[in-house]
PDB file of N, CA and C in Angstrom:
ATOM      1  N   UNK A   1       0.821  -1.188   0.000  1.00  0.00           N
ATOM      2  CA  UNK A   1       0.000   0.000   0.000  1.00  0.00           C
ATOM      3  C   UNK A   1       0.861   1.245   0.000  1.00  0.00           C
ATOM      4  N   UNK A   2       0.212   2.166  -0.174  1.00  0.00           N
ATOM      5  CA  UNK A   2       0.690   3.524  -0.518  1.00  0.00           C
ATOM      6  C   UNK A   2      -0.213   4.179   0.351  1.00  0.00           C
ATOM      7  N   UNK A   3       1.016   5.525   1.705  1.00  0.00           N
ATOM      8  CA  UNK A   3       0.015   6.275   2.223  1.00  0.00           C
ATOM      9  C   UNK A   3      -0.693   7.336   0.984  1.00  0.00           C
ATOM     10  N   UNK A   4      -2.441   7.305   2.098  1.00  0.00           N
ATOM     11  CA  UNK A   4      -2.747   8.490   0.902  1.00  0.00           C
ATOM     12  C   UNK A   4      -2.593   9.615   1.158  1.00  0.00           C
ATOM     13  N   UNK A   5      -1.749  10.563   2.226  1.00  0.00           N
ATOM     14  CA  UNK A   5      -1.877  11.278   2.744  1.00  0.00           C
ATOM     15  C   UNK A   5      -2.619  12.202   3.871  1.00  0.00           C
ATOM     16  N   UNK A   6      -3.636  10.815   3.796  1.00  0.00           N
ATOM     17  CA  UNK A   6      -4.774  11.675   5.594  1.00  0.00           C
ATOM     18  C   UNK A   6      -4.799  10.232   6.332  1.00  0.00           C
ATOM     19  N   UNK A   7      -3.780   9.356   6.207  1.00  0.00           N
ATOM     20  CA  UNK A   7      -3.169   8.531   7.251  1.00  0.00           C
ATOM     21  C   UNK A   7      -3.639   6.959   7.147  1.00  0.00           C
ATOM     22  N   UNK A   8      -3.720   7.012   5.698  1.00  0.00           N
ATOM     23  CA  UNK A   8      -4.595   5.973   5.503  1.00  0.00           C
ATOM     24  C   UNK A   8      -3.929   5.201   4.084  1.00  0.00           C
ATOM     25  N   UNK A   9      -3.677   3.826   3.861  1.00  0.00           N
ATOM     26  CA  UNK A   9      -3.669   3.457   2.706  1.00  0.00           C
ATOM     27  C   UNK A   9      -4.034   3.350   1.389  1.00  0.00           C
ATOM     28  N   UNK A  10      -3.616   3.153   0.483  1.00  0.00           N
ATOM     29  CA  UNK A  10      -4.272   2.509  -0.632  1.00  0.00           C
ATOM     30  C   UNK A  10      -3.543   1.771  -1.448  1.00  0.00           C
ATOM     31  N   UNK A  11      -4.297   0.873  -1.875  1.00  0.00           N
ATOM     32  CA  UNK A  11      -4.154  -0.552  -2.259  1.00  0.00           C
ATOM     33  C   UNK A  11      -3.348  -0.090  -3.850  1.00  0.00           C
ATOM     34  N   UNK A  12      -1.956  -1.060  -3.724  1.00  0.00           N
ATOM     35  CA  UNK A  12      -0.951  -0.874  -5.225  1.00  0.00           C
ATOM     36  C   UNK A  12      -1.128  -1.745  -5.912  1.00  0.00           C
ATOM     37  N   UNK A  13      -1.300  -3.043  -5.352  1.00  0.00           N
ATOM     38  CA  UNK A  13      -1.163  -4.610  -5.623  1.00  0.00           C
ATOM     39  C   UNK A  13      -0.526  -5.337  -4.773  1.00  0.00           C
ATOM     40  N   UNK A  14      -0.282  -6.154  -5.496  1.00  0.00           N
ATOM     41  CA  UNK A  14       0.800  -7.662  -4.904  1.00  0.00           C
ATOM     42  C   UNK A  14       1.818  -8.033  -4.632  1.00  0.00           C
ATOM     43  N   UNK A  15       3.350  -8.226  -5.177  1.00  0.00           N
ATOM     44  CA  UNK A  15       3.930  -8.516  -5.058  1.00  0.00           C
ATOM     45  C   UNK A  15       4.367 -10.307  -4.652  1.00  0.00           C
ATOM     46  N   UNK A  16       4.570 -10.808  -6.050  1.00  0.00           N
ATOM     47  CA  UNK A  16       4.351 -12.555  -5.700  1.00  0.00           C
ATOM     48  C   UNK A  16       6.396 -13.021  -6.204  1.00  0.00           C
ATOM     49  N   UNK A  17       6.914 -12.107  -6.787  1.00  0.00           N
ATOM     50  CA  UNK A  17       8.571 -12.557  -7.160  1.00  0.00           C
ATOM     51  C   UNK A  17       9.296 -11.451  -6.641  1.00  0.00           C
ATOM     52  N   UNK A  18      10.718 -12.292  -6.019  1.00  0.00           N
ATOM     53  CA  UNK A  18      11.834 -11.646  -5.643  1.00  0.00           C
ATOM     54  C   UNK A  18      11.950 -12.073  -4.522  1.00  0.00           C
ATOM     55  N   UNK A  19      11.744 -12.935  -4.066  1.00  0.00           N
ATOM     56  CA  UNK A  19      11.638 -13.606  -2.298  1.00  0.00           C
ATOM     57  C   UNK A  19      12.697 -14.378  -2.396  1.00  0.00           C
ATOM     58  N   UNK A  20      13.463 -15.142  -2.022  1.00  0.00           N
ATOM     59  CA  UNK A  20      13.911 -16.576  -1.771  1.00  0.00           C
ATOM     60  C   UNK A  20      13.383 -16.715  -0.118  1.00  0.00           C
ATOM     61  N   UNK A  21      14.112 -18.983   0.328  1.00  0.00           N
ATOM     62  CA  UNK A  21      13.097 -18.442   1.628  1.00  0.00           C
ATOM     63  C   UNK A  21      13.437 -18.245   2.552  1.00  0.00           C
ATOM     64  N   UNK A  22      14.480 -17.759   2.676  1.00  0.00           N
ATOM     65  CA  UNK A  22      15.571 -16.964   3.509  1.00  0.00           C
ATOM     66  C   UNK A  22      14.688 -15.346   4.303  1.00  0.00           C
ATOM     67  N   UNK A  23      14.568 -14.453   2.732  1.00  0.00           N
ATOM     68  CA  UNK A  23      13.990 -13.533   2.597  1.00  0.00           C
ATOM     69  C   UNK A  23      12.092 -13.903   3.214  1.00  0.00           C
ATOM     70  N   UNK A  24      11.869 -14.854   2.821  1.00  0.00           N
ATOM     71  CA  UNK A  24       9.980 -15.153   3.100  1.00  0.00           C
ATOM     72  C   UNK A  24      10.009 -15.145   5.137  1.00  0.00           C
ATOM     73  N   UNK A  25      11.144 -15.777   5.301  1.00  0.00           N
ATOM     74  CA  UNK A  25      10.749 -16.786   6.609  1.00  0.00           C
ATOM     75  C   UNK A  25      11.361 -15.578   7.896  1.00  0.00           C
ATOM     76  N   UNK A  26      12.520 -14.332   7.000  1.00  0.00           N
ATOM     77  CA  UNK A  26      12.586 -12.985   8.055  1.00  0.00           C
ATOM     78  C   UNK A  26      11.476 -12.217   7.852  1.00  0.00           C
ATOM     79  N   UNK A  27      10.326 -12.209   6.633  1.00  0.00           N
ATOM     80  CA  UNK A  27       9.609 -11.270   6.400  1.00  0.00           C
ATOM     81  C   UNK A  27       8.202 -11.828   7.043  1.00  0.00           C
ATOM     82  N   UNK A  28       8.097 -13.321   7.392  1.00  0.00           N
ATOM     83  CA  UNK A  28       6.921 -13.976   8.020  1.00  0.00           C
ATOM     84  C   UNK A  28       6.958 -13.651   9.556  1.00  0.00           C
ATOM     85  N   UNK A  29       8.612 -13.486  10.022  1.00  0.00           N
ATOM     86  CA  UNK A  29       8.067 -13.144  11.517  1.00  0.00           C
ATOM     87  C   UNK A  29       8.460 -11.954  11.958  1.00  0.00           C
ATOM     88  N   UNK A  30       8.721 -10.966  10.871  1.00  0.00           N
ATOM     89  CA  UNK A  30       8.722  -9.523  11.401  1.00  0.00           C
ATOM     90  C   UNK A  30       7.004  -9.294  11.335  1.00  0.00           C
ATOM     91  N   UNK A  31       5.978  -9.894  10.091  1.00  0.00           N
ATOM     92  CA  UNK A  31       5.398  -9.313   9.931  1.00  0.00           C
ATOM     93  C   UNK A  31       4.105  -9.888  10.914  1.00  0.00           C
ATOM     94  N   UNK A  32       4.355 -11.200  11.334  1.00  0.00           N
ATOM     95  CA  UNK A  32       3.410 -11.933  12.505  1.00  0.00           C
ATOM     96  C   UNK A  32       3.926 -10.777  13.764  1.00  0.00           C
ATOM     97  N   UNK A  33       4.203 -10.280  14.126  1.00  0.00           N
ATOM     98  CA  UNK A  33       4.811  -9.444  15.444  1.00  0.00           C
ATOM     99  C   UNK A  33       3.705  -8.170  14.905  1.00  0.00           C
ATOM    100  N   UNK A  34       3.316  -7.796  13.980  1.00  0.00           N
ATOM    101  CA  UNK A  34       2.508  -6.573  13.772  1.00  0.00           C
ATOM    102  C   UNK A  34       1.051  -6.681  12.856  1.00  0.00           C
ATOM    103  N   UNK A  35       0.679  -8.066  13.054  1.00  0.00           N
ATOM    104  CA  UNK A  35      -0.803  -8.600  12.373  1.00  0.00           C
ATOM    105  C   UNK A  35      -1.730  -7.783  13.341  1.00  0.00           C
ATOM    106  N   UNK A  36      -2.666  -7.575  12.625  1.00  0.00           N
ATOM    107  CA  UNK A  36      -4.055  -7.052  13.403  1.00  0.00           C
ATOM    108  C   UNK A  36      -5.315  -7.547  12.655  1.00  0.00           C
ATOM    109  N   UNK A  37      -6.302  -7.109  12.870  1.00  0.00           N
ATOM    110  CA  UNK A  37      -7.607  -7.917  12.864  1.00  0.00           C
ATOM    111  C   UNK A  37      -8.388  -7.273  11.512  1.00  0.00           C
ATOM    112  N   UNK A  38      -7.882  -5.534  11.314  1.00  0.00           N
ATOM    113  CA  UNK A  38      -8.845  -5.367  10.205  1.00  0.00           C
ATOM    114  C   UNK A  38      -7.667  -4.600   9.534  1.00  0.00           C
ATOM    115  N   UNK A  39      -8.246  -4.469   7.703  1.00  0.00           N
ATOM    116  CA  UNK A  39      -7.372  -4.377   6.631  1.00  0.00           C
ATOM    117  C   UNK A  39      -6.991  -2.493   7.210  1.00  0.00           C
ATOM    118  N   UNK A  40      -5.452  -1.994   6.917  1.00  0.00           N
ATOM    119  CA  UNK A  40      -5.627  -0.893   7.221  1.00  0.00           C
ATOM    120  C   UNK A  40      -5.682  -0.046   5.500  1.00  0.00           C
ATOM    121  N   UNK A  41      -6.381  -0.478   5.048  1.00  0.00           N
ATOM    122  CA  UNK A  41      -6.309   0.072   3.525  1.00  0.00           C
ATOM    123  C   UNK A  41      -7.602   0.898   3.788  1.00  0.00           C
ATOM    124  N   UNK A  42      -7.562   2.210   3.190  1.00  0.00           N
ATOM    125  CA  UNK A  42      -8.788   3.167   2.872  1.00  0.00           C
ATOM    126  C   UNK A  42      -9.478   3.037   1.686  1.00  0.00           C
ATOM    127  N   UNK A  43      -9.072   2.345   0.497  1.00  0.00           N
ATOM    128  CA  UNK A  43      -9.368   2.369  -0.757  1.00  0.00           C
ATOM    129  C   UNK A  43      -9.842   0.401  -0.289  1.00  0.00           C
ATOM    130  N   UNK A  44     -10.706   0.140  -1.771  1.00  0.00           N
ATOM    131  CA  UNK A  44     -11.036  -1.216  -1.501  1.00  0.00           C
ATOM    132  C   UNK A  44      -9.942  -2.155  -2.016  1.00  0.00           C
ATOM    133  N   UNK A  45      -9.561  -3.440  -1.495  1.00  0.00           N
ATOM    134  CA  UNK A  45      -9.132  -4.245  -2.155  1.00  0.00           C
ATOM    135  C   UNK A  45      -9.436  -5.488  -2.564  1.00  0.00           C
ATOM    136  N   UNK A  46      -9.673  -5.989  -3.831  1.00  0.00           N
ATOM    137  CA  UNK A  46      -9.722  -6.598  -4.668  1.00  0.00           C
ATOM    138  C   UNK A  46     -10.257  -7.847  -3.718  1.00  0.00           C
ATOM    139  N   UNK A  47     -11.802  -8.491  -3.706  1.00  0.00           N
ATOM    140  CA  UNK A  47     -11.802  -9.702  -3.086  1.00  0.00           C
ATOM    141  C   UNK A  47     -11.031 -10.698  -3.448  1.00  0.00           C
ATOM    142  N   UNK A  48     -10.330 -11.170  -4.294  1.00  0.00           N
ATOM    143  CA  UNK A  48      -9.128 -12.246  -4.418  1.00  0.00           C
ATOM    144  C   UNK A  48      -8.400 -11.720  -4.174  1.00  0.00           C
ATOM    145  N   UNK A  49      -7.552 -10.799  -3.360  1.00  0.00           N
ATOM    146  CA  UNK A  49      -6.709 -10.556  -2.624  1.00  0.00           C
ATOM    147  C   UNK A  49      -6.769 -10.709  -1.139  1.00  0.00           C
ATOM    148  N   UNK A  50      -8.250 -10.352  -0.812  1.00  0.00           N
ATOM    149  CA  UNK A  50      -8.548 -10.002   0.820  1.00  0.00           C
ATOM    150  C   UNK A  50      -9.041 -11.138   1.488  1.00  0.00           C
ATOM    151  N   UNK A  51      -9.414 -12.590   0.107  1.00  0.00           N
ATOM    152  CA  UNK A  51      -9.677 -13.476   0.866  1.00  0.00           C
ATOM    153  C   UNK A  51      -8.706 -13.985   1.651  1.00  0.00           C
ATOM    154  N   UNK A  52      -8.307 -14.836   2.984  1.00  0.00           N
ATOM    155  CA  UNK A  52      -7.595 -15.531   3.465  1.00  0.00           C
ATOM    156  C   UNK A  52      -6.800 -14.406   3.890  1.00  0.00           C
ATOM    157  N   UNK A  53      -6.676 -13.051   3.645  1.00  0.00           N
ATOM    158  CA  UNK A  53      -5.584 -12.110   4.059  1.00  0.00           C
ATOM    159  C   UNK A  53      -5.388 -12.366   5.283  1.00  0.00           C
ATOM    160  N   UNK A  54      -3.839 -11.881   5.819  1.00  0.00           N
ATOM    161  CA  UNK A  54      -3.573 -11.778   7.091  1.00  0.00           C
ATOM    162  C   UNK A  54      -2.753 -10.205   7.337  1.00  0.00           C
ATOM    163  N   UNK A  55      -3.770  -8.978   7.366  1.00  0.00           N
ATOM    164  CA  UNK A  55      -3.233  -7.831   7.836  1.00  0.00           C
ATOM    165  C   UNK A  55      -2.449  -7.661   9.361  1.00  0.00           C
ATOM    166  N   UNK A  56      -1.663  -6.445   8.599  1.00  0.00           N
ATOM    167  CA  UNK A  56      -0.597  -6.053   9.666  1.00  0.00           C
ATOM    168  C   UNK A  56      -0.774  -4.439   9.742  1.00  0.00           C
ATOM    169  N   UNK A  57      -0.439  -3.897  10.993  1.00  0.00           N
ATOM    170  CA  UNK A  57      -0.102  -2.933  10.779  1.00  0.00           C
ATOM    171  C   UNK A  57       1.305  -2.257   9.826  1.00  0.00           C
ATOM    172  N   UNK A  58       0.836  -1.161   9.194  1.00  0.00           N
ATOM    173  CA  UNK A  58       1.745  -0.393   8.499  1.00  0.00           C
ATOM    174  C   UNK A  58       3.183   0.448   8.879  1.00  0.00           C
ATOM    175  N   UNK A  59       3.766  -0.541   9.486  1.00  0.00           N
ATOM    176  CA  UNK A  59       4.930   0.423  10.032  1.00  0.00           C
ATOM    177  C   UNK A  59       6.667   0.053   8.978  1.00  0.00           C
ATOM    178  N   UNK A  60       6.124  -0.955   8.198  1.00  0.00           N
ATOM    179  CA  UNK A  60       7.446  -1.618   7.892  1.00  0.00           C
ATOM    180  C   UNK A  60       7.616  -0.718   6.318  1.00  0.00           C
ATOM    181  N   UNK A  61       8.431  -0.079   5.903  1.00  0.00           N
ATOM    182  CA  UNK A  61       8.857   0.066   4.230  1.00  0.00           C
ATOM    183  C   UNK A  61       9.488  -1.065   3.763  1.00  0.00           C
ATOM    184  N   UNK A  62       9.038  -1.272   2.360  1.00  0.00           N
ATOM    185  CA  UNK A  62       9.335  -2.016   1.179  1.00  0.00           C
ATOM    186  C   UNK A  62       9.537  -1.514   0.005  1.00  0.00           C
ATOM    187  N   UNK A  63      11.055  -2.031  -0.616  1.00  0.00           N
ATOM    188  CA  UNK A  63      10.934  -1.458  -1.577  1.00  0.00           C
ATOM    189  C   UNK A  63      10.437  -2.416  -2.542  1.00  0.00           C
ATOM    190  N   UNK A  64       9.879  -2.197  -3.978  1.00  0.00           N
ATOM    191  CA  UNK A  64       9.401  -2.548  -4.775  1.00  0.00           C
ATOM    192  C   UNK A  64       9.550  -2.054  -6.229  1.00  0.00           C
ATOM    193  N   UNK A  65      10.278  -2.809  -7.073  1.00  0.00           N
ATOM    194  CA  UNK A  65      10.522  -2.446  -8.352  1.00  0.00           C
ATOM    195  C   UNK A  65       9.340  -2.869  -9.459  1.00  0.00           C
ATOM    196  N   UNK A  66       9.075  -1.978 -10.225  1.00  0.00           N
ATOM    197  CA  UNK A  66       8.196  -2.475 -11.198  1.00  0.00           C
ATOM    198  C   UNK A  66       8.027  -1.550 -12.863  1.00  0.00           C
ATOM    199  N   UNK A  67       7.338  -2.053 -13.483  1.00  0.00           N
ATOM    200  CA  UNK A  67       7.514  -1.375 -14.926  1.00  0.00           C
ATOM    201  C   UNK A  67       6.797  -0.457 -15.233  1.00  0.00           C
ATOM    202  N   UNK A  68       5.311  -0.083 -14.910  1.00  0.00           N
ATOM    203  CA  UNK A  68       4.843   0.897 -14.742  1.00  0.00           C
ATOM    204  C   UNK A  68       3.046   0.892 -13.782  1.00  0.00           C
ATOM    205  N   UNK A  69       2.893   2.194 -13.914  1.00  0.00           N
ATOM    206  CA  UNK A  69       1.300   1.674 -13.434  1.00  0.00           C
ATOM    207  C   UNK A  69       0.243   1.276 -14.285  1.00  0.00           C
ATOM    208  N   UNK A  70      -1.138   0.714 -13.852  1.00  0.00           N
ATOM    209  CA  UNK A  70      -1.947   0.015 -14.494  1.00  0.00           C
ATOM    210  C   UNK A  70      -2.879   1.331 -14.543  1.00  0.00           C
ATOM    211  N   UNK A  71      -4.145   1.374 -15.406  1.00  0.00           N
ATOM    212  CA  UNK A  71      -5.172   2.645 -15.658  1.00  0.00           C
ATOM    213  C   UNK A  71      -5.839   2.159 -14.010  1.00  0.00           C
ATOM    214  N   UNK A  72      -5.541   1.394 -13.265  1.00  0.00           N
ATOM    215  CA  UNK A  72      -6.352   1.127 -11.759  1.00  0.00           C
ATOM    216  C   UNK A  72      -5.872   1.492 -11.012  1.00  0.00           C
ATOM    217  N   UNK A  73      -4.599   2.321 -11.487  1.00  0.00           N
ATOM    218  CA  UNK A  73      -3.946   2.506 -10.277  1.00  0.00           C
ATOM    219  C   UNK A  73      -3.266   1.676  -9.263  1.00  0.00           C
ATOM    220  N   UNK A  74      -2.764   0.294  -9.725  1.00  0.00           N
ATOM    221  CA  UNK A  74      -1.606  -0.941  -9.590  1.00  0.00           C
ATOM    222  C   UNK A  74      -0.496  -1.095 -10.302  1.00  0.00           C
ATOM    223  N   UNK A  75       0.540  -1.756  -9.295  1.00  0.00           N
ATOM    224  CA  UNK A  75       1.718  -1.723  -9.990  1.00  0.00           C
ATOM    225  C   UNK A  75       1.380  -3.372 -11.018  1.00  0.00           C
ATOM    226  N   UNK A  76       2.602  -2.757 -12.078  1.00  0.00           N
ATOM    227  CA  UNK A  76       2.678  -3.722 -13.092  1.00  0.00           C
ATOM    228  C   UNK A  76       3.812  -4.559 -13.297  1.00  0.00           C
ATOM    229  N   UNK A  77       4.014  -5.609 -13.264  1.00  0.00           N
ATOM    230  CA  UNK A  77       5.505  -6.035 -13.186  1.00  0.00           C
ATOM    231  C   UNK A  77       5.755  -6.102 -11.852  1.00  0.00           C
ATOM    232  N   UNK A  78       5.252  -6.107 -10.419  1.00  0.00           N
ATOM    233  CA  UNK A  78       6.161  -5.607  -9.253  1.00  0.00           C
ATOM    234  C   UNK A  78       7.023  -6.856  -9.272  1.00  0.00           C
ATOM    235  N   UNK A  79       8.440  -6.460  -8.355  1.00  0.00           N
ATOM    236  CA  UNK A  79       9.204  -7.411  -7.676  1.00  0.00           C
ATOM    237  C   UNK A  79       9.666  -6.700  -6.885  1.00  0.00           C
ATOM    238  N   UNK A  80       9.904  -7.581  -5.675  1.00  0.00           N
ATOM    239  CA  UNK A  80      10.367  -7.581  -4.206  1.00  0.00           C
ATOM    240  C   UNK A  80      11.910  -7.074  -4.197  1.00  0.00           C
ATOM    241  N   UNK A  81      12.202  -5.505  -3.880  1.00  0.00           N
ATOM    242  CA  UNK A  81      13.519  -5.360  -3.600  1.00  0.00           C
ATOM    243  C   UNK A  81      13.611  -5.311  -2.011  1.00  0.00           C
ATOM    244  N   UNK A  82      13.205  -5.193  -0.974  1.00  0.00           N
ATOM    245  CA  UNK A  82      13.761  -5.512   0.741  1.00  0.00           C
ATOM    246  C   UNK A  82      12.870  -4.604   1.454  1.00  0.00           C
ATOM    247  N   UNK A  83      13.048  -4.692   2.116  1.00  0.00           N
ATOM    248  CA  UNK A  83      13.083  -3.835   3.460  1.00  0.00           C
ATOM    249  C   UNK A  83      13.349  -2.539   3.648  1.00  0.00           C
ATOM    250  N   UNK A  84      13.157  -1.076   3.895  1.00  0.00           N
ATOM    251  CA  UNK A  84      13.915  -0.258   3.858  1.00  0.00           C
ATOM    252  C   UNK A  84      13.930   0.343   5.126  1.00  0.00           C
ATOM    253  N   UNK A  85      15.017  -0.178   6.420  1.00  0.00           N
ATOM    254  CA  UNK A  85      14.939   0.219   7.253  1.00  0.00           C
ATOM    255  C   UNK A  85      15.446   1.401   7.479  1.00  0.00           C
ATOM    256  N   UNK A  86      16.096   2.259   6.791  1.00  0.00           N
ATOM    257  CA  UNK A  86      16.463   3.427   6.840  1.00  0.00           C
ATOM    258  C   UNK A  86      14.976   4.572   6.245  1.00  0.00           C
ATOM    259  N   UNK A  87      13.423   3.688   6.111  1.00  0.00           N
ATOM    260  CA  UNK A  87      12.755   4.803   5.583  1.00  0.00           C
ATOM    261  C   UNK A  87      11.578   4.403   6.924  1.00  0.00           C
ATOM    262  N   UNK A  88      10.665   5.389   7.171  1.00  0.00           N
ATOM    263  CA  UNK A  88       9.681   5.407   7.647  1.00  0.00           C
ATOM    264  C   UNK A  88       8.019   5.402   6.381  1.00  0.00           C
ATOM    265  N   UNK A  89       6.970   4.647   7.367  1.00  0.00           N
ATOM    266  CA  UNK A  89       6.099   5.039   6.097  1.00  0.00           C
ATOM    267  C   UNK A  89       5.821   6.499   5.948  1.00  0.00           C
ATOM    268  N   UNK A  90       5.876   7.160   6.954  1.00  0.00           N
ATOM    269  CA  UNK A  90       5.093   8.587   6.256  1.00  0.00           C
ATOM    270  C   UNK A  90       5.868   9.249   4.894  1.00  0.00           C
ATOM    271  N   UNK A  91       7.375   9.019   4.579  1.00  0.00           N
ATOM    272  CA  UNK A  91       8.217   9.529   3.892  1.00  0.00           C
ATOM    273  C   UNK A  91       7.921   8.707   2.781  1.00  0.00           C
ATOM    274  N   UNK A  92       7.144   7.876   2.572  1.00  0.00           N
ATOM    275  CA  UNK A  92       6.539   6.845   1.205  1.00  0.00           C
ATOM    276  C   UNK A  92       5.795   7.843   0.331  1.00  0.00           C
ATOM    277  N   UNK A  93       6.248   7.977  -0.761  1.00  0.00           N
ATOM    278  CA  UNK A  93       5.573   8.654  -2.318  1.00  0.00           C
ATOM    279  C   UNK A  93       4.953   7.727  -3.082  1.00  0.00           C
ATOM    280  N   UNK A  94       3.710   7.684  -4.003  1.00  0.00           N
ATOM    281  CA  UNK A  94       3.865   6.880  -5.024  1.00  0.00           C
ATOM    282  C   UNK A  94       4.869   7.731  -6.377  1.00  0.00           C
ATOM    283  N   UNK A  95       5.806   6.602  -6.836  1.00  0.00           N
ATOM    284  CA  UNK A  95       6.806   6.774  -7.808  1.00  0.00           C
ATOM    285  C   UNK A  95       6.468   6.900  -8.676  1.00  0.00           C
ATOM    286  N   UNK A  96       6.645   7.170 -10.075  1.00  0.00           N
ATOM    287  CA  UNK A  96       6.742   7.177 -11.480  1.00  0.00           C
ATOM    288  C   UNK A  96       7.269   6.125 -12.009  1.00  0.00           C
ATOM    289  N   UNK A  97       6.190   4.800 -12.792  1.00  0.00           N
ATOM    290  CA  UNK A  97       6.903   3.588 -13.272  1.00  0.00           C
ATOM    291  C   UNK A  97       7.251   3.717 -15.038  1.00  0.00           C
TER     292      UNK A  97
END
């Protein structure tokens, strides 16, 4: 997700390549330590995404490479570049793909 600026998400897409499970199994229990009960997205997301979801709170940056955006306003192409512990979310832009 992408903040929208009044403190609230919205939905980019997915992200399913660029993991190995090295990368899956540090990103499964940073992100079990900050699960909560309801989606924190402001915009809707996609019922085949939200089925089975397991939301977290929004505190972690990710970076994410991809080729451009979709007319929905989703990334296209994404892949998984890390973690960015040197960023906070409020300092998150959506980019130019």
């Amino acid at each position: 997700g992408i903040p929208d600026g009044g403190g609230g998400l919205v939905f980019a897409g997915s992200v399913g390549t660029g993991f190995d499970r090295a990368e899956l199994a540090r990103l499964t229990a940073r992100l079990s330590e900050l699960e909560m009960a309801r989606s924190p997205f402001v915009s809707e997301v996609p019922r085949e995404r939200a089925r089975g979801a397991r939301w977290v709170r929004p505190e972690l940056v990710g970076e994410v490479a991809f080729r451009q955006w979709t007319a929905d306003g989703r990334l296209r192409f994404p892949t998984w570049r890390g973690l960015r512990p040197d960023r906070v979310p409020g300092e998150v832009r959506r980019a130019d793909g």
